[in-house]
PDB file of N, CA and C in Angstrom:
ATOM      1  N   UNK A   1      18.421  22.241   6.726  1.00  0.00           N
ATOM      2  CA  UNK A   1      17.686  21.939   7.919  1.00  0.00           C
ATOM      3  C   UNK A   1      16.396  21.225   7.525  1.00  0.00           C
ATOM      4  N   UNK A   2      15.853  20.169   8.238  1.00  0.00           N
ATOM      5  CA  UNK A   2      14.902  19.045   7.656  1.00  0.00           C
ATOM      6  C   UNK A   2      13.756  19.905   8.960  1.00  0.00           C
ATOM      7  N   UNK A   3      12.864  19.830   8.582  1.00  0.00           N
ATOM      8  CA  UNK A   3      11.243  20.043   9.256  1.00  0.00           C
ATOM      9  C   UNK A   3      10.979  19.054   9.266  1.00  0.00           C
ATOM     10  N   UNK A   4      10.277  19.087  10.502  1.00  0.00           N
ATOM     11  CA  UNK A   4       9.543  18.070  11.139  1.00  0.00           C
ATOM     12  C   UNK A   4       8.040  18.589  11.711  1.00  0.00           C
ATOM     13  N   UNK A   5       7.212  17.707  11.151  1.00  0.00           N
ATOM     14  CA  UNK A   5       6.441  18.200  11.810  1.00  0.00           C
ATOM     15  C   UNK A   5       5.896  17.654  12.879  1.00  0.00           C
ATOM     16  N   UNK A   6       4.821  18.212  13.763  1.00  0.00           N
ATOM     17  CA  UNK A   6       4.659  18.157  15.570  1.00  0.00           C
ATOM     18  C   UNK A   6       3.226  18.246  15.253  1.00  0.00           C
ATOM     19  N   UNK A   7       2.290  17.687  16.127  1.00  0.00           N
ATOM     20  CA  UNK A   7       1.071  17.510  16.742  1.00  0.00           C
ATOM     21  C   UNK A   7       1.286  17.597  17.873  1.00  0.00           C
ATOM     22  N   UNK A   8       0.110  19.007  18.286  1.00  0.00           N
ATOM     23  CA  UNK A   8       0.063  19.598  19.656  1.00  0.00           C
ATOM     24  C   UNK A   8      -1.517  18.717  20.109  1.00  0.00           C
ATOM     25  N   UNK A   9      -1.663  18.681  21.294  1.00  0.00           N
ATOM     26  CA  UNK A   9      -3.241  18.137  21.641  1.00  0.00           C
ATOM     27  C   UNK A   9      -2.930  19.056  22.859  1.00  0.00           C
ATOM     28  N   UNK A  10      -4.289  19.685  22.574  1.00  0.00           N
ATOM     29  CA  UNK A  10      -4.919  20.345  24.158  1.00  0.00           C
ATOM     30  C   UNK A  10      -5.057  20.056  24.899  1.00  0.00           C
ATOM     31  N   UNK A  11      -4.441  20.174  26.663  1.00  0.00           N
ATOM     32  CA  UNK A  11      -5.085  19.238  27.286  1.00  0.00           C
ATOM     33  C   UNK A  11      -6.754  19.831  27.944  1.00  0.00           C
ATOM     34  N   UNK A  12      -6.910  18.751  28.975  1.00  0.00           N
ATOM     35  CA  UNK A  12      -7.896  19.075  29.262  1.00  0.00           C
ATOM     36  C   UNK A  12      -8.009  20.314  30.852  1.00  0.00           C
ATOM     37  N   UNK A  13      -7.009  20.486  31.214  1.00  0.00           N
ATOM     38  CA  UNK A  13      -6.736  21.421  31.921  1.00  0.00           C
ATOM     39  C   UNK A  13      -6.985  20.690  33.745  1.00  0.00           C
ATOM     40  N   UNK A  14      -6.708  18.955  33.278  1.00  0.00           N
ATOM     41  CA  UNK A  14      -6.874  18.481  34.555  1.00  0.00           C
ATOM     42  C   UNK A  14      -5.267  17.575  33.963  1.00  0.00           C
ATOM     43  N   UNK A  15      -3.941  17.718  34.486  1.00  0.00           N
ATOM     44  CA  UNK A  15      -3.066  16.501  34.214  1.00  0.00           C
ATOM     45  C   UNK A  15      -3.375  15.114  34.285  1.00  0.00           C
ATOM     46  N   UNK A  16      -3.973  14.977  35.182  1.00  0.00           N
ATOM     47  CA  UNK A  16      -4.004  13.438  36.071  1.00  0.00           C
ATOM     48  C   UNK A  16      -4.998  13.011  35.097  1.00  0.00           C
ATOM     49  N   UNK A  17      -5.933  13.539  34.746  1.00  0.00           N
ATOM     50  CA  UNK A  17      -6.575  13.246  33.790  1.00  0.00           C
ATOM     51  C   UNK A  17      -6.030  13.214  32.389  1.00  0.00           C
ATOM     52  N   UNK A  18      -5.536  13.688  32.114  1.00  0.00           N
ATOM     53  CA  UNK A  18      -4.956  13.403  30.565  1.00  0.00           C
ATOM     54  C   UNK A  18      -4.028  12.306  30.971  1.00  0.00           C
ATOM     55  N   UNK A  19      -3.567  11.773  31.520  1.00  0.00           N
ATOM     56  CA  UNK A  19      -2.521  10.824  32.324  1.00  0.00           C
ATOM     57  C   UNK A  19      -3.001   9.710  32.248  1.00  0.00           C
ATOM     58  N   UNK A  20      -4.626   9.841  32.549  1.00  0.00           N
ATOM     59  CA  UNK A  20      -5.643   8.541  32.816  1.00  0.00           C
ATOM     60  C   UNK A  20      -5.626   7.976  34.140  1.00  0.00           C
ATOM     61  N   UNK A  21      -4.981   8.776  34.832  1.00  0.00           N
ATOM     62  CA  UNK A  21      -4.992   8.302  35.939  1.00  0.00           C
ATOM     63  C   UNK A  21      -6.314   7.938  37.195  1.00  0.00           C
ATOM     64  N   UNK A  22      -6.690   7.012  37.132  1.00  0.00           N
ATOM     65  CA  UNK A  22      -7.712   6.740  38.053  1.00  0.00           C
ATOM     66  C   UNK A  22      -8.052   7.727  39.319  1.00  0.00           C
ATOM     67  N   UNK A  23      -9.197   8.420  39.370  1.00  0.00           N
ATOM     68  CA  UNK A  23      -9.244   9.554  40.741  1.00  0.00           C
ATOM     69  C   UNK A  23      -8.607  11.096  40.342  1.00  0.00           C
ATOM     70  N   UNK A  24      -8.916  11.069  39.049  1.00  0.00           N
ATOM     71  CA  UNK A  24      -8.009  12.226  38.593  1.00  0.00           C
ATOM     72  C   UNK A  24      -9.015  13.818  39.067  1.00  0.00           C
ATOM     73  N   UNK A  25      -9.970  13.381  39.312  1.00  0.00           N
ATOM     74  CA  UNK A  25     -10.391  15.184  39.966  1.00  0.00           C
ATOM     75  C   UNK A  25     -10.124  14.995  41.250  1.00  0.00           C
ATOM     76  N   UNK A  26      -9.832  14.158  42.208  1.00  0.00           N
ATOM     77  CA  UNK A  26      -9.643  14.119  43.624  1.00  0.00           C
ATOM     78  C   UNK A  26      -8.148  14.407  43.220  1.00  0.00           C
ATOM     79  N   UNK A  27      -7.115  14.316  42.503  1.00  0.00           N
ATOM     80  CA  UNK A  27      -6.024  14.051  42.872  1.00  0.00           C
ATOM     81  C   UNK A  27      -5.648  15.939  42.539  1.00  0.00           C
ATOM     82  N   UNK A  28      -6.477  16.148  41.289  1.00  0.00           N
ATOM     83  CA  UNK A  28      -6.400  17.417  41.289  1.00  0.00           C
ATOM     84  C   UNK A  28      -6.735  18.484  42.073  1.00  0.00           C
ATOM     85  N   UNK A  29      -7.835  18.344  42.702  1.00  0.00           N
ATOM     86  CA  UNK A  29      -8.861  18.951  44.259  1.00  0.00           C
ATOM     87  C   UNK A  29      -7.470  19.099  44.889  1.00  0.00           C
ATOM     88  N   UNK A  30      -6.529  17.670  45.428  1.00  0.00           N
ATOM     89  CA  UNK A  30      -5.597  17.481  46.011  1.00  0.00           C
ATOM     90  C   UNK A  30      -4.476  19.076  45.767  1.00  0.00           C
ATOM     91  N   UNK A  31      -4.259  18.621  44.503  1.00  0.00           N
ATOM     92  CA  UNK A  31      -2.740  19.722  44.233  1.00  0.00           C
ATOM     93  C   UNK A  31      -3.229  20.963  44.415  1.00  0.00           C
ATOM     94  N   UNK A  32      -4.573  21.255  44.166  1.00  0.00           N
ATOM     95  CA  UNK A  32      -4.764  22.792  44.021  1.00  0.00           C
ATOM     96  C   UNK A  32      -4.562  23.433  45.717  1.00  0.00           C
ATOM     97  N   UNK A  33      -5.453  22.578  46.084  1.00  0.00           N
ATOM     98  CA  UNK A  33      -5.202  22.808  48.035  1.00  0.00           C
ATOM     99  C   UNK A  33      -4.069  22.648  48.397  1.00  0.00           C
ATOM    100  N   UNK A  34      -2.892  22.335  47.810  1.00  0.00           N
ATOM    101  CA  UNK A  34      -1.636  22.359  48.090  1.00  0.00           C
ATOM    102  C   UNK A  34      -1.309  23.322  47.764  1.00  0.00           C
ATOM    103  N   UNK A  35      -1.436  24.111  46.627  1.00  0.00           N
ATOM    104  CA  UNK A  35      -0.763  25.229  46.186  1.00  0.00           C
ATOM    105  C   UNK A  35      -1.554  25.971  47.009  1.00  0.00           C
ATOM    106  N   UNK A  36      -2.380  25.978  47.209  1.00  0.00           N
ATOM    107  CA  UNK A  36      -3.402  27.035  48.553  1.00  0.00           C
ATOM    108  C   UNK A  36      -2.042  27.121  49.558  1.00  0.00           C
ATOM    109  N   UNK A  37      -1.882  26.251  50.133  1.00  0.00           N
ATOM    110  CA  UNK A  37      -1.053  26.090  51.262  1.00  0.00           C
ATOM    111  C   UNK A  37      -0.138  26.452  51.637  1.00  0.00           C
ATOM    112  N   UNK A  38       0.828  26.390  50.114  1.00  0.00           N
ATOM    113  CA  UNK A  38       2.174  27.030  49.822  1.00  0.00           C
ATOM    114  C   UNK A  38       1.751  28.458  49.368  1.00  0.00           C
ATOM    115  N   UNK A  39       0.764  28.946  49.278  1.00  0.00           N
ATOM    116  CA  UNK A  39       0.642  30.319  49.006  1.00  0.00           C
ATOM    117  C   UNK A  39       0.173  31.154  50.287  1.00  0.00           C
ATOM    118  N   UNK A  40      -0.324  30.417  50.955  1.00  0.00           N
ATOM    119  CA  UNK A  40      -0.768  30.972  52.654  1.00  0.00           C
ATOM    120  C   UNK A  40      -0.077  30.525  53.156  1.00  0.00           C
ATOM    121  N   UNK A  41       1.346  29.584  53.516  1.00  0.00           N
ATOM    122  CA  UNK A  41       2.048  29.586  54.387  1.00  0.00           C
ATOM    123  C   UNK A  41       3.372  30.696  53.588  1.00  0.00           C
ATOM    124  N   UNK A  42       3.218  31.187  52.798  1.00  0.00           N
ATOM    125  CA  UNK A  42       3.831  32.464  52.105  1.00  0.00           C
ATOM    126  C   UNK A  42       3.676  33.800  52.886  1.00  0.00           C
ATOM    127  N   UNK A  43       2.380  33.279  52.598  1.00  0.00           N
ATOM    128  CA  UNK A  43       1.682  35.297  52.920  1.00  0.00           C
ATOM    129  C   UNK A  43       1.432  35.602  54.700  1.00  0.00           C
ATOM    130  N   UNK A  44       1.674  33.932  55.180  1.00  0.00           N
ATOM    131  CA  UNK A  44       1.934  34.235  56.556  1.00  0.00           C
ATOM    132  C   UNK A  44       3.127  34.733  57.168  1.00  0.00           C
ATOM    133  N   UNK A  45       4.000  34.570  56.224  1.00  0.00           N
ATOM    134  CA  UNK A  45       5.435  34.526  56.616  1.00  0.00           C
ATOM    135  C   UNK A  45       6.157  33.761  57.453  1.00  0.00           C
ATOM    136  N   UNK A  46       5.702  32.465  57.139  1.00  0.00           N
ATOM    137  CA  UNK A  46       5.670  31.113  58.217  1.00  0.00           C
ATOM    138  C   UNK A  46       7.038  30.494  57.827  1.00  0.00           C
ATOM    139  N   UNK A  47       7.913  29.585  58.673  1.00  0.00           N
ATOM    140  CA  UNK A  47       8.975  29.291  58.115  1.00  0.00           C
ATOM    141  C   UNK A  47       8.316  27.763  57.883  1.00  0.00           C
ATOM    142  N   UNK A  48       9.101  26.617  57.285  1.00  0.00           N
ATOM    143  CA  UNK A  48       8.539  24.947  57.267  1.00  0.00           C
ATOM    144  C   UNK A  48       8.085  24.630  58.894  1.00  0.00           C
ATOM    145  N   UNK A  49       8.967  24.567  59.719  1.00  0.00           N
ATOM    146  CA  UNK A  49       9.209  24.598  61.178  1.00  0.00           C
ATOM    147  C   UNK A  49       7.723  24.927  61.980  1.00  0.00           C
ATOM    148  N   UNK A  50       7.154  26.768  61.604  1.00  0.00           N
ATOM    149  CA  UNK A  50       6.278  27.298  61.970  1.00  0.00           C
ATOM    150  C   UNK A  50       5.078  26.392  61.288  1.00  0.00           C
ATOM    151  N   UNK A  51       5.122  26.473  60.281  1.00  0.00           N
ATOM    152  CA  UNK A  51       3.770  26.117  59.155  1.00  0.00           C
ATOM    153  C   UNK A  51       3.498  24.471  59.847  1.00  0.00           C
ATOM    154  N   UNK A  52       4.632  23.668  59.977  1.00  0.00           N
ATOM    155  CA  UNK A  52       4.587  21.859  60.611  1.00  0.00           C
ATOM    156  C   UNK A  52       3.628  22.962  62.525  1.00  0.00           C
ATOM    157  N   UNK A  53       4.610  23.355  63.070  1.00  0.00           N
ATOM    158  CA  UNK A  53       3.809  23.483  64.358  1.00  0.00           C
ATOM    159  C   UNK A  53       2.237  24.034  64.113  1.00  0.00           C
ATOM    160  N   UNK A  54       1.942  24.911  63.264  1.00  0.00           N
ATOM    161  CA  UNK A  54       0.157  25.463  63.363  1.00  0.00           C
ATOM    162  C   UNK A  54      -0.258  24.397  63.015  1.00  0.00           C
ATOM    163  N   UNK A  55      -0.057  23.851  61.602  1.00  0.00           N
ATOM    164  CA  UNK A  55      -1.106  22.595  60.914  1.00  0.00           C
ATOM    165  C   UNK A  55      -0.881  21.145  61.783  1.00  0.00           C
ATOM    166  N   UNK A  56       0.212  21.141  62.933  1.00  0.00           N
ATOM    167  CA  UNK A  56       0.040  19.664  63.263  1.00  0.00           C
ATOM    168  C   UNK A  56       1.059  18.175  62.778  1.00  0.00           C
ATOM    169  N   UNK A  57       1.756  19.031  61.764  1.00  0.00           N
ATOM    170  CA  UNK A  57       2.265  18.478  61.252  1.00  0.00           C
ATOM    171  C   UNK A  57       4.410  18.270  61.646  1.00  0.00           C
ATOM    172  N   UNK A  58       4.945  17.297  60.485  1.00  0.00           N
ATOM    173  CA  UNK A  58       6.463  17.237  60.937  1.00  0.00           C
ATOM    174  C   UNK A  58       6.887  18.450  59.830  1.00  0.00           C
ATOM    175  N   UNK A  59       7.799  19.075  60.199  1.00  0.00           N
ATOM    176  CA  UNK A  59       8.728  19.571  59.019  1.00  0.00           C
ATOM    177  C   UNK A  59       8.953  19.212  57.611  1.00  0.00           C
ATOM    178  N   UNK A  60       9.406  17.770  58.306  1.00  0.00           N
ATOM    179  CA  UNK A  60       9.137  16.959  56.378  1.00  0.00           C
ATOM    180  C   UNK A  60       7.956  16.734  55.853  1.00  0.00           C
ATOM    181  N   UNK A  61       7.024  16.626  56.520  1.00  0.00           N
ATOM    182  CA  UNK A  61       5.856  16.566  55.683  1.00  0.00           C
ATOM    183  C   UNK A  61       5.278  17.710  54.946  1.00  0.00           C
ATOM    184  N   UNK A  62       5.189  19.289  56.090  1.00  0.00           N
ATOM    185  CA  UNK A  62       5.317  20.122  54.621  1.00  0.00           C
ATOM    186  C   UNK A  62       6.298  20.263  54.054  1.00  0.00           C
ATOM    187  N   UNK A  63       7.576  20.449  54.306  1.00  0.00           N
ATOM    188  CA  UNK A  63       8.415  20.319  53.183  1.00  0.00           C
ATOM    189  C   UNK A  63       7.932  19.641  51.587  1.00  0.00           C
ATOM    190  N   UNK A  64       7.604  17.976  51.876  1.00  0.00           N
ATOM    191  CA  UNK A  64       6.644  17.584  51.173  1.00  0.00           C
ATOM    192  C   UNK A  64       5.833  17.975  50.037  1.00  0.00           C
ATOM    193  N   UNK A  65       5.000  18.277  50.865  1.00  0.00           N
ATOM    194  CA  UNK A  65       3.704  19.147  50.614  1.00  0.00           C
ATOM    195  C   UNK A  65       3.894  20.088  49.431  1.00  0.00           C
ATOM    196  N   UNK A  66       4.895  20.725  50.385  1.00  0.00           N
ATOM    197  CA  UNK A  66       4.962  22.307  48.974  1.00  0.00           C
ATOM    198  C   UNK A  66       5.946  21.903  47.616  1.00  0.00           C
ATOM    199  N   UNK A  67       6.359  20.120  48.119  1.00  0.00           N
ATOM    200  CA  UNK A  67       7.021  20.210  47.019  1.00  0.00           C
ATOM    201  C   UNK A  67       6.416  19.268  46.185  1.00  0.00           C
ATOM    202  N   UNK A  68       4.733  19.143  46.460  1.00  0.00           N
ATOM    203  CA  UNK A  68       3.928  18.303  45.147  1.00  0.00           C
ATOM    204  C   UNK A  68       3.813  17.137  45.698  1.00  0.00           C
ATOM    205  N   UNK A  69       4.321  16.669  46.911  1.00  0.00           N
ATOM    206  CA  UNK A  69       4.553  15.159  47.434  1.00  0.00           C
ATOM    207  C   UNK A  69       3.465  15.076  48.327  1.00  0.00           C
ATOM    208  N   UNK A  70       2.287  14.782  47.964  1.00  0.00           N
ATOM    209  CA  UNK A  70       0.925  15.086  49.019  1.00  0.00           C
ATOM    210  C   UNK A  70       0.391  13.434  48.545  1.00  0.00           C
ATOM    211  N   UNK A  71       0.705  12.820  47.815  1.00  0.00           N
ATOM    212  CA  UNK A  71      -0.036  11.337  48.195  1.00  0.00           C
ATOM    213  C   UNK A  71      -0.339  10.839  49.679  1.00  0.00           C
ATOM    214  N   UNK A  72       0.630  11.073  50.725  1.00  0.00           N
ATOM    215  CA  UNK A  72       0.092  10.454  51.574  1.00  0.00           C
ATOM    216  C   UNK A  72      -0.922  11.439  52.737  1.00  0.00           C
ATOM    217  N   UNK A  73      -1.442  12.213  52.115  1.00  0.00           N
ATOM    218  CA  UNK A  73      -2.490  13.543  52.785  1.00  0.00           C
ATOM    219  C   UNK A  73      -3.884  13.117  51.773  1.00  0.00           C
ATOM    220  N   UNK A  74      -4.483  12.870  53.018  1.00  0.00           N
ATOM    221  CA  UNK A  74      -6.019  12.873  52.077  1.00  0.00           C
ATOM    222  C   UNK A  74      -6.387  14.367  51.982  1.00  0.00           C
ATOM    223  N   UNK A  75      -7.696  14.119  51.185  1.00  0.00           N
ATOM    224  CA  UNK A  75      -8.326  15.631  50.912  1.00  0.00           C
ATOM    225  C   UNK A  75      -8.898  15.793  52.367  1.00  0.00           C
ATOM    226  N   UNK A  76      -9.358  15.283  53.248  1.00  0.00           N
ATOM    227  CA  UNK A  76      -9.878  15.485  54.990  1.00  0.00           C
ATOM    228  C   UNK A  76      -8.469  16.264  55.371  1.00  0.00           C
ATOM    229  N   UNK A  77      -7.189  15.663  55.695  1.00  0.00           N
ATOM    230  CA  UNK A  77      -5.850  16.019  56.231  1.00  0.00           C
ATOM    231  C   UNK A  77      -5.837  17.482  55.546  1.00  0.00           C
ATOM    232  N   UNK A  78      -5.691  17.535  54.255  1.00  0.00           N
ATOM    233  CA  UNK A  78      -5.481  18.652  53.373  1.00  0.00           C
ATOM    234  C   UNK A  78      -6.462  19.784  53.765  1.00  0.00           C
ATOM    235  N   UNK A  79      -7.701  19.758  54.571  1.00  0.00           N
ATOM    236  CA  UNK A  79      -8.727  20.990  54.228  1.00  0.00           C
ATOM    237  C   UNK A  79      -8.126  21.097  55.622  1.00  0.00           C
ATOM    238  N   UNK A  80      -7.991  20.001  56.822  1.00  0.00           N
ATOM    239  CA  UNK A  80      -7.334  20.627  58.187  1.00  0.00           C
ATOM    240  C   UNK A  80      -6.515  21.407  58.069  1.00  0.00           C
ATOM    241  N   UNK A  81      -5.225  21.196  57.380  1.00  0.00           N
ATOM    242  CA  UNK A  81      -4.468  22.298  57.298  1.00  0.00           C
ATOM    243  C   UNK A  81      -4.351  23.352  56.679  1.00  0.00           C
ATOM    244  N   UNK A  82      -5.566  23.387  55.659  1.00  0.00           N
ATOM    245  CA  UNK A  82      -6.164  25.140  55.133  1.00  0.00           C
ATOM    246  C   UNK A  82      -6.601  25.250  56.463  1.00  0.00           C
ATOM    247  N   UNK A  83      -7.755  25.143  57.528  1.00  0.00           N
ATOM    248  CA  UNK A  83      -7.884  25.834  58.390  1.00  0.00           C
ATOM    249  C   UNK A  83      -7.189  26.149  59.779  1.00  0.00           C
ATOM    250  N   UNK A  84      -6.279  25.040  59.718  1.00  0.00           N
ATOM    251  CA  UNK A  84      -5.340  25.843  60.609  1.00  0.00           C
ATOM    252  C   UNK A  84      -4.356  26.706  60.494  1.00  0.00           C
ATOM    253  N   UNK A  85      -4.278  27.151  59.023  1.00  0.00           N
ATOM    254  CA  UNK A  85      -3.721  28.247  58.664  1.00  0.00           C
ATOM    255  C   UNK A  85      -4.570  29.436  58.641  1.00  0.00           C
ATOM    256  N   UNK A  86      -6.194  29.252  59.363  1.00  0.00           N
ATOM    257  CA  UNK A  86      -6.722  30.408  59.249  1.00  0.00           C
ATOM    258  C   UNK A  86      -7.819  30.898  58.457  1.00  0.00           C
ATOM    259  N   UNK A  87      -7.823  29.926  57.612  1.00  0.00           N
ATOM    260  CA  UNK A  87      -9.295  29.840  56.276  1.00  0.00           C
ATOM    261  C   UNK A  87     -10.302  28.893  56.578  1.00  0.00           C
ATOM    262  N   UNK A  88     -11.438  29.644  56.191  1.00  0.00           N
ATOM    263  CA  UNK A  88     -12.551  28.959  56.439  1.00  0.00           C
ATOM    264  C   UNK A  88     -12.316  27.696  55.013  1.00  0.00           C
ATOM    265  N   UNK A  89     -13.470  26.727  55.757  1.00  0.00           N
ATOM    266  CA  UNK A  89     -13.652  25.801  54.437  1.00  0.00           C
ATOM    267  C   UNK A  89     -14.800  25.594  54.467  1.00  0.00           C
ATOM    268  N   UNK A  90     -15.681  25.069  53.311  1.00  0.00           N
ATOM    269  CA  UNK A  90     -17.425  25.425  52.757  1.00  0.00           C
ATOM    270  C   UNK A  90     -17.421  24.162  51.814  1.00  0.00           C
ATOM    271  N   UNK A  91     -17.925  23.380  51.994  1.00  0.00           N
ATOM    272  CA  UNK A  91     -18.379  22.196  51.377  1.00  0.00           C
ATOM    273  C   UNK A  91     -19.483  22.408  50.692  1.00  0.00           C
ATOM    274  N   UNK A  92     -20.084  22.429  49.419  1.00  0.00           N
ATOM    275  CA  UNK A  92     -21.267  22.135  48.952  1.00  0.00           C
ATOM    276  C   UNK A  92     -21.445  21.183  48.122  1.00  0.00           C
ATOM    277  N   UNK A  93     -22.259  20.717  48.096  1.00  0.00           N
ATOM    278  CA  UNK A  93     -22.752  19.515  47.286  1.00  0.00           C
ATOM    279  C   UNK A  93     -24.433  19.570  46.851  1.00  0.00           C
ATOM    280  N   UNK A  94     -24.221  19.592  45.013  1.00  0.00           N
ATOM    281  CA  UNK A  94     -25.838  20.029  44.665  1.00  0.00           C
ATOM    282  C   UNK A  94     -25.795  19.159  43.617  1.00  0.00           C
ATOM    283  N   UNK A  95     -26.881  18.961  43.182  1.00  0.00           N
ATOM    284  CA  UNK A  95     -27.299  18.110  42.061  1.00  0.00           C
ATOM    285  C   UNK A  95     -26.806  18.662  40.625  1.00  0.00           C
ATOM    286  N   UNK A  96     -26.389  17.946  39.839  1.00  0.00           N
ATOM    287  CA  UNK A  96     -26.281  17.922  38.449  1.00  0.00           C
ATOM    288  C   UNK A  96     -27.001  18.961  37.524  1.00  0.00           C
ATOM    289  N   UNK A  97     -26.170  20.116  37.153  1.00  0.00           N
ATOM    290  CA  UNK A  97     -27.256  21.083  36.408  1.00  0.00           C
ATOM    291  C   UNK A  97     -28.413  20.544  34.993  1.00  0.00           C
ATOM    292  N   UNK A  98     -27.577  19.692  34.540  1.00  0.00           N
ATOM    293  CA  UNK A  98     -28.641  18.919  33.461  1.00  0.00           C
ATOM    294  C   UNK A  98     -29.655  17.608  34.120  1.00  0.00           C
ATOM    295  N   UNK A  99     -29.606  17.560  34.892  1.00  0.00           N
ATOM    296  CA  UNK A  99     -30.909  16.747  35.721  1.00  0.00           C
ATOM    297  C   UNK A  99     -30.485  15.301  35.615  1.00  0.00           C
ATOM    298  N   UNK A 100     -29.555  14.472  34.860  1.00  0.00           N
ATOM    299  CA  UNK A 100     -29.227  13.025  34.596  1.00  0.00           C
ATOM    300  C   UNK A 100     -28.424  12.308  35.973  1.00  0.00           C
ATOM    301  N   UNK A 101     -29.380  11.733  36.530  1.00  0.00           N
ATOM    302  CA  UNK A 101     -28.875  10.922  37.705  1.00  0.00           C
ATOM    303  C   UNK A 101     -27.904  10.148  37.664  1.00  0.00           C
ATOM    304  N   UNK A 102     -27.631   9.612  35.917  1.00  0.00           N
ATOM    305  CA  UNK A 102     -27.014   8.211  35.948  1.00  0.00           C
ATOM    306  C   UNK A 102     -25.348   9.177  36.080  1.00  0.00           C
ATOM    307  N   UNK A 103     -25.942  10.407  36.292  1.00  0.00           N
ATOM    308  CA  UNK A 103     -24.122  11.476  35.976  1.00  0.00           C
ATOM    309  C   UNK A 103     -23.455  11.021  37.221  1.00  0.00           C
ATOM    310  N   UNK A 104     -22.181  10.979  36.898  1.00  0.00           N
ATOM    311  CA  UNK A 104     -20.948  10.423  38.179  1.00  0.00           C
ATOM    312  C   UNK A 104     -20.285  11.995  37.832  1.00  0.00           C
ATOM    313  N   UNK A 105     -20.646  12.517  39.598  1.00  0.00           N
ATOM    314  CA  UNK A 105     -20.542  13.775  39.927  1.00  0.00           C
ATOM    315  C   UNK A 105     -18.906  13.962  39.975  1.00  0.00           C
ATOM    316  N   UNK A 106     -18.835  15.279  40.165  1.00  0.00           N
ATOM    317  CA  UNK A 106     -17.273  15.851  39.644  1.00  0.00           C
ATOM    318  C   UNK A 106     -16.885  16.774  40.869  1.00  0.00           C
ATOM    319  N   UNK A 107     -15.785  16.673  41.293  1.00  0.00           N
ATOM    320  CA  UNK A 107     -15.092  17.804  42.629  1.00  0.00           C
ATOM    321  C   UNK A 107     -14.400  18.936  42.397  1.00  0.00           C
ATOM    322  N   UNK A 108     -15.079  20.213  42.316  1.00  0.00           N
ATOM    323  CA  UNK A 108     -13.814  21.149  42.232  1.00  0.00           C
ATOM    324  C   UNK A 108     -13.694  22.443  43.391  1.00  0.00           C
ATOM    325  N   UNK A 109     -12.743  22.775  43.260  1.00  0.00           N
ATOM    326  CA  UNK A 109     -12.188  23.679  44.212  1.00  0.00           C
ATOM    327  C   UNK A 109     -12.904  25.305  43.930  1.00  0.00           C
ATOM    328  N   UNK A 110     -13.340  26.036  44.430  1.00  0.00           N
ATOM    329  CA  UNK A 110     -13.651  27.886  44.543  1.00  0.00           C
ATOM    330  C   UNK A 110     -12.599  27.871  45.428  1.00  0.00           C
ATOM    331  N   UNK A 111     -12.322  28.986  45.145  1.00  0.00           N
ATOM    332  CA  UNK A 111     -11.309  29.715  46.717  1.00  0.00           C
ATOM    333  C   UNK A 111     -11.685  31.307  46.158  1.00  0.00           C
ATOM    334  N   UNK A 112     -12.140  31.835  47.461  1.00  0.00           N
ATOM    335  CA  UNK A 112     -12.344  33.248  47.083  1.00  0.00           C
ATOM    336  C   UNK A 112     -11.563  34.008  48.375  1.00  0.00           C
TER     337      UNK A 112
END
């Protein structure tokens, strides 16, 4: 049996970002509020059907949704339908803990 050897790299614990993908903390903001969604239209005991009638939405679109297919949902669309499932949503926005203006600020998700 021949060995081979492998190089592992860490990621950075954002995909889209290790991807390089342009918009990669919005896209991530994105998935996490999706999995929000699919975890509260869980614990509601909502069927696709129910979960499309509260949020506003078609059937196929959450269908969609819970299945990772959220490109065409902005993060605005996406926080509507956390609260019409019932959750508050809290926006904050504060300055840079190291004080450097020229910093290009970063988006992430709390859920408590």
């Amino acid at each position: 049996m021949r060995k081979t050897s492998r190089s592992v790299t860490r990621g950075s614990g954002n995909i889209f970002a290790d991807l390089g993908l342009p918009d990669a903390d919005e896209h991530m903001l994105k998935a996490r509020v999706a999995i929000f969604i699919g975890k509260r239209i869980k614990q509601l005991a909502l069927t696709q059907q129910g979960a499309a009638k509260r949020m506003g939405l078609s059937q196929p679109d959450v269908s969609n949704l819970l299945r990772g297919r959220f490109e065409g949902f902005s993060l605005a669309r996406l926080l509507g339908c956390v609260r019409a499932l019932g959750n508050d949503v809290e926006i904050k926005v504060k300055r840079p803990s190291h004080g450097d203006d020229d910093h290009v600020g970063r988006m992430c998700l709390m859920m408590g």
